[in-house]
C-alpha atoms as a PDB file:
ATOM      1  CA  UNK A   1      30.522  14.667   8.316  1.00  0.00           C
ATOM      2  CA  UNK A   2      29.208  17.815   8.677  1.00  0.00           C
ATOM      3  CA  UNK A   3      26.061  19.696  10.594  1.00  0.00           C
ATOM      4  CA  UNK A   4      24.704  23.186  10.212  1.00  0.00           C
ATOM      5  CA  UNK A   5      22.887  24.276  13.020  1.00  0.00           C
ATOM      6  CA  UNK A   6      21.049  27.891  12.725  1.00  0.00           C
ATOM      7  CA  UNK A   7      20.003  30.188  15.083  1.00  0.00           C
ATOM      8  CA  UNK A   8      19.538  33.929  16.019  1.00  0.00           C
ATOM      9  CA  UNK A   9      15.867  33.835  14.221  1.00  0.00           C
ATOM     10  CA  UNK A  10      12.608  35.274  15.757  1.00  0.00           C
ATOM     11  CA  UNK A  11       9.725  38.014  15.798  1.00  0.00           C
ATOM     12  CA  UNK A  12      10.620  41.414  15.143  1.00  0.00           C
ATOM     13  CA  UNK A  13       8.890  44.540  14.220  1.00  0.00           C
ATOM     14  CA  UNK A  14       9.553  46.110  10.596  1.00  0.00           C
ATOM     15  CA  UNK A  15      12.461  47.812  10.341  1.00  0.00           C
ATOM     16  CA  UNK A  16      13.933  46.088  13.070  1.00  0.00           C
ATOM     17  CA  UNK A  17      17.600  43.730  12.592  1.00  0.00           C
ATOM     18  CA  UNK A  18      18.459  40.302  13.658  1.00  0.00           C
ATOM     19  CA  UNK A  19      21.459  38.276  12.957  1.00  0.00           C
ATOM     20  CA  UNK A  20      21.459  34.945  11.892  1.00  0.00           C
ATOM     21  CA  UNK A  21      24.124  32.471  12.962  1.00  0.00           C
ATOM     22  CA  UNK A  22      25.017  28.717  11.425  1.00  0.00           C
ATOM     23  CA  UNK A  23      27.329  26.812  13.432  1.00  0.00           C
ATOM     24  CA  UNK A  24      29.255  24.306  11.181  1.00  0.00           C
ATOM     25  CA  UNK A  25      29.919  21.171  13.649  1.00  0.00           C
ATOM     26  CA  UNK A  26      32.703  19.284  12.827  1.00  0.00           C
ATOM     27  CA  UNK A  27      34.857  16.841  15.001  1.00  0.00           C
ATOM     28  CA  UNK A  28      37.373  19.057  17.587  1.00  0.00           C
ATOM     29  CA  UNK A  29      39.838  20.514  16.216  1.00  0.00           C
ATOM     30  CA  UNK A  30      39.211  20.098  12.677  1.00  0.00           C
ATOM     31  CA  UNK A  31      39.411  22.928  10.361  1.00  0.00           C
ATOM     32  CA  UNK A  32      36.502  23.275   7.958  1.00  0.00           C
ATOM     33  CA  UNK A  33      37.543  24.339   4.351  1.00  0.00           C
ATOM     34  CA  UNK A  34      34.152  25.657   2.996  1.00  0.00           C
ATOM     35  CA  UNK A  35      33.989  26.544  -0.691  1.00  0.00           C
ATOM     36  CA  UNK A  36      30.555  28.391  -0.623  1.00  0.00           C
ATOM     37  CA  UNK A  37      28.408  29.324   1.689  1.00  0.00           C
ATOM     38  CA  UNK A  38      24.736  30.730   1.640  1.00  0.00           C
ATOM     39  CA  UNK A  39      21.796  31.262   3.122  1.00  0.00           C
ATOM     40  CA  UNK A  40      18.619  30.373   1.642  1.00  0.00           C
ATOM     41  CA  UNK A  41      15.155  31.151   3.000  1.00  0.00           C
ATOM     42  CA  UNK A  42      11.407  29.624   1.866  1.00  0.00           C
ATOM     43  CA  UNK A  43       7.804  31.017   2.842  1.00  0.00           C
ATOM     44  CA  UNK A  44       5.128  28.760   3.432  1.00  0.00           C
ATOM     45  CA  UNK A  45       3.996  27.650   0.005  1.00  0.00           C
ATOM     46  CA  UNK A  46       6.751  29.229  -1.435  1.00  0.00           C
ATOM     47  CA  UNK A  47       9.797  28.122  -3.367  1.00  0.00           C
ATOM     48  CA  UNK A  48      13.163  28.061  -1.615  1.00  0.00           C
ATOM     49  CA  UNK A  49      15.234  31.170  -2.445  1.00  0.00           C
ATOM     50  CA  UNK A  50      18.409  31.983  -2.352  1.00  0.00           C
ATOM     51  CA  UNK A  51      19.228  35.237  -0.170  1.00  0.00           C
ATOM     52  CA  UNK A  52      23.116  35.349   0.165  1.00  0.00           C
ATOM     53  CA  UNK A  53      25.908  33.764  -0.728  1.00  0.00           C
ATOM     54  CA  UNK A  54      29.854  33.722   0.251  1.00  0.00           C
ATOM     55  CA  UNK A  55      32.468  32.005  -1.741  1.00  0.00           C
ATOM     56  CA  UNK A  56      36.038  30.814   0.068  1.00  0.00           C
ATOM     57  CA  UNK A  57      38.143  33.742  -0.936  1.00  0.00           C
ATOM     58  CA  UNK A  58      35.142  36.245   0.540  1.00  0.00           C
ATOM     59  CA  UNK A  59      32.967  37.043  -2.646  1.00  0.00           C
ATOM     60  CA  UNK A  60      29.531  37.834  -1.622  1.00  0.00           C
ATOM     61  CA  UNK A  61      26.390  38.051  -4.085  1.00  0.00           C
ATOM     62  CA  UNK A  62      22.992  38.980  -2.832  1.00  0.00           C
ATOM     63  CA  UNK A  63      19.322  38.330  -4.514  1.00  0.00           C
ATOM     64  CA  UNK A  64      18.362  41.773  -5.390  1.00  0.00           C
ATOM     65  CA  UNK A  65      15.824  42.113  -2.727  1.00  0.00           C
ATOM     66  CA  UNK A  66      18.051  42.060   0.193  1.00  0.00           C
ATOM     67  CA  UNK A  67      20.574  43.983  -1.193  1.00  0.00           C
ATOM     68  CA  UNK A  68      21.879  47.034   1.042  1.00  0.00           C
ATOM     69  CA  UNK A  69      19.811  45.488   3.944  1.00  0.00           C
ATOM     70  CA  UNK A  70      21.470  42.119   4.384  1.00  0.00           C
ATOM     71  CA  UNK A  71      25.139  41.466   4.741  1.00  0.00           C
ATOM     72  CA  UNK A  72      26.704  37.674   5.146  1.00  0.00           C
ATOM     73  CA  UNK A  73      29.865  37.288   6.881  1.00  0.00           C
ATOM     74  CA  UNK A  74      32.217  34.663   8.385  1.00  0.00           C
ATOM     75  CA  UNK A  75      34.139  33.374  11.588  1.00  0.00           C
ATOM     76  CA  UNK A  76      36.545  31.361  10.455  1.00  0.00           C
ATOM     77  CA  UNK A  77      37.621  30.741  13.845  1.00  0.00           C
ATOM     78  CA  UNK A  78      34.376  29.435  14.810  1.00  0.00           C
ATOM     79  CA  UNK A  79      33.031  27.794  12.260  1.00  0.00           C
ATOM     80  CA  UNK A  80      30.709  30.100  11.569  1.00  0.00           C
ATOM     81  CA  UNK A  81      28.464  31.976   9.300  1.00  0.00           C
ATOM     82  CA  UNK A  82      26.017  34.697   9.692  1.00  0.00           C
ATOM     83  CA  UNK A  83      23.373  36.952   8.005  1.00  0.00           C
ATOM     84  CA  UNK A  84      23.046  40.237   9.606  1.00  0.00           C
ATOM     85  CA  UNK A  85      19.536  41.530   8.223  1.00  0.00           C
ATOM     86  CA  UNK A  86      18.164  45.269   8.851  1.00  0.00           C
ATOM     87  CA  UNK A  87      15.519  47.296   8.283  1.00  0.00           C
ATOM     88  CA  UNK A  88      13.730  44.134   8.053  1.00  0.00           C
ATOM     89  CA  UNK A  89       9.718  43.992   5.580  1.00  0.00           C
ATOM     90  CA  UNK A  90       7.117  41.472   6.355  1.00  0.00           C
ATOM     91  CA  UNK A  91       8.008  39.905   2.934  1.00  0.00           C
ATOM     92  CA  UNK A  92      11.168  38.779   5.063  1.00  0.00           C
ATOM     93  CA  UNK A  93       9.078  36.546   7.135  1.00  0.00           C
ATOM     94  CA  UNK A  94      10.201  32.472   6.148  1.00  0.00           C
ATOM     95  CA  UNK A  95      12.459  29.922   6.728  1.00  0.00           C
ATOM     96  CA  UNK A  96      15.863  30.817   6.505  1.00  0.00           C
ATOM     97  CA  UNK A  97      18.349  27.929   6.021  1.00  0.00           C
ATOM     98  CA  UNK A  98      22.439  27.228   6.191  1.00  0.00           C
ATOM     99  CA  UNK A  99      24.340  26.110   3.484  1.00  0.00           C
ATOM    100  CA  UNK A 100      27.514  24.813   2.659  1.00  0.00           C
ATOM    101  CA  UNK A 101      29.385  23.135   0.143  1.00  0.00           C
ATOM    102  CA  UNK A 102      32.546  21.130   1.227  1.00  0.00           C
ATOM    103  CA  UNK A 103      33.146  18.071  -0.160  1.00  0.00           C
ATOM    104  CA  UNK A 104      29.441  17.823  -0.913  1.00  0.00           C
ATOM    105  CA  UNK A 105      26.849  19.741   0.027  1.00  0.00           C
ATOM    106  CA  UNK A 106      24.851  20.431   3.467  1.00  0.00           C
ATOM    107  CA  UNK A 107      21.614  22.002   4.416  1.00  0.00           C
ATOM    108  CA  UNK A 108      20.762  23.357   8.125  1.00  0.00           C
ATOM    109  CA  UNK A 109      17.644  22.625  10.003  1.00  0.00           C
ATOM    110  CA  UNK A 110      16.516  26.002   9.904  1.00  0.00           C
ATOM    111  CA  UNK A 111      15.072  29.059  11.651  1.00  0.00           C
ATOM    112  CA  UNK A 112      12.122  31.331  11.665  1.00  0.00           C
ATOM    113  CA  UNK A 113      12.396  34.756  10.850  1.00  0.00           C
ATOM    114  CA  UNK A 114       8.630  36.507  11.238  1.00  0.00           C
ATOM    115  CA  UNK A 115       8.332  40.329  10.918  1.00  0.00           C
ATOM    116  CA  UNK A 116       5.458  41.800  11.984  1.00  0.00           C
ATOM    117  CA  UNK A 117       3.727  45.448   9.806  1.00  0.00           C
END
């Protein structure tokens, strides 16, 4: 069993950065072997998007409206993921969710990302 736990979300100013983390908790001392990872994000009464994504060997892809501003990366130490977003547009503002595919698939709980004009 695994959880995704987000954080690293808040208010910001355009152009300003923040950098998302997800926290993959798994039992101590187990080693997580992650075949995809991505972040998703969703706006009020919008559909769920995908924003980046990071396959096991360290292939990224990127929806082409973050590309060149956001950049996902991993600790595989930590069991950890993160989105690193700059120069950060309103349009940004949502939801932004964890994902991960092991054995099956798992969704975080989320975090808010609002950027203010």
């Amino acid at each position: 069993q695994v959880q995704l736990v987000e954080s690293g979300g808040g208010l910001v100013q355009a152009g300003g950065s923040l950098r998302l983390s997800c926290v993959a908790s798994v039992a101590s001392g187990t080693i997580l072997s992650l075949d995809y990872m991505a972040w998703y994000r969703q706006a009020p009464g919008k559909q769920r998007e995908l924003v980046a994504s990071e396959t096991s060997s360290g292939i990224t892809a990127y929806a082409d409206s973050v590309k060149g501003r956001f950049t996902i990366s991993r600790d595989n130490a930590k069991n950890t993921v993160y989105l690193q977003m700059n120069s950060l547009k309103p349009e940004d503002t949502a939801v932004y969710y964890c994902y991960a595919i092991t054995r099956r698939d798992y969704w975080g709980q989320g975090t808010q990302v609002t950027v203010s004009a």
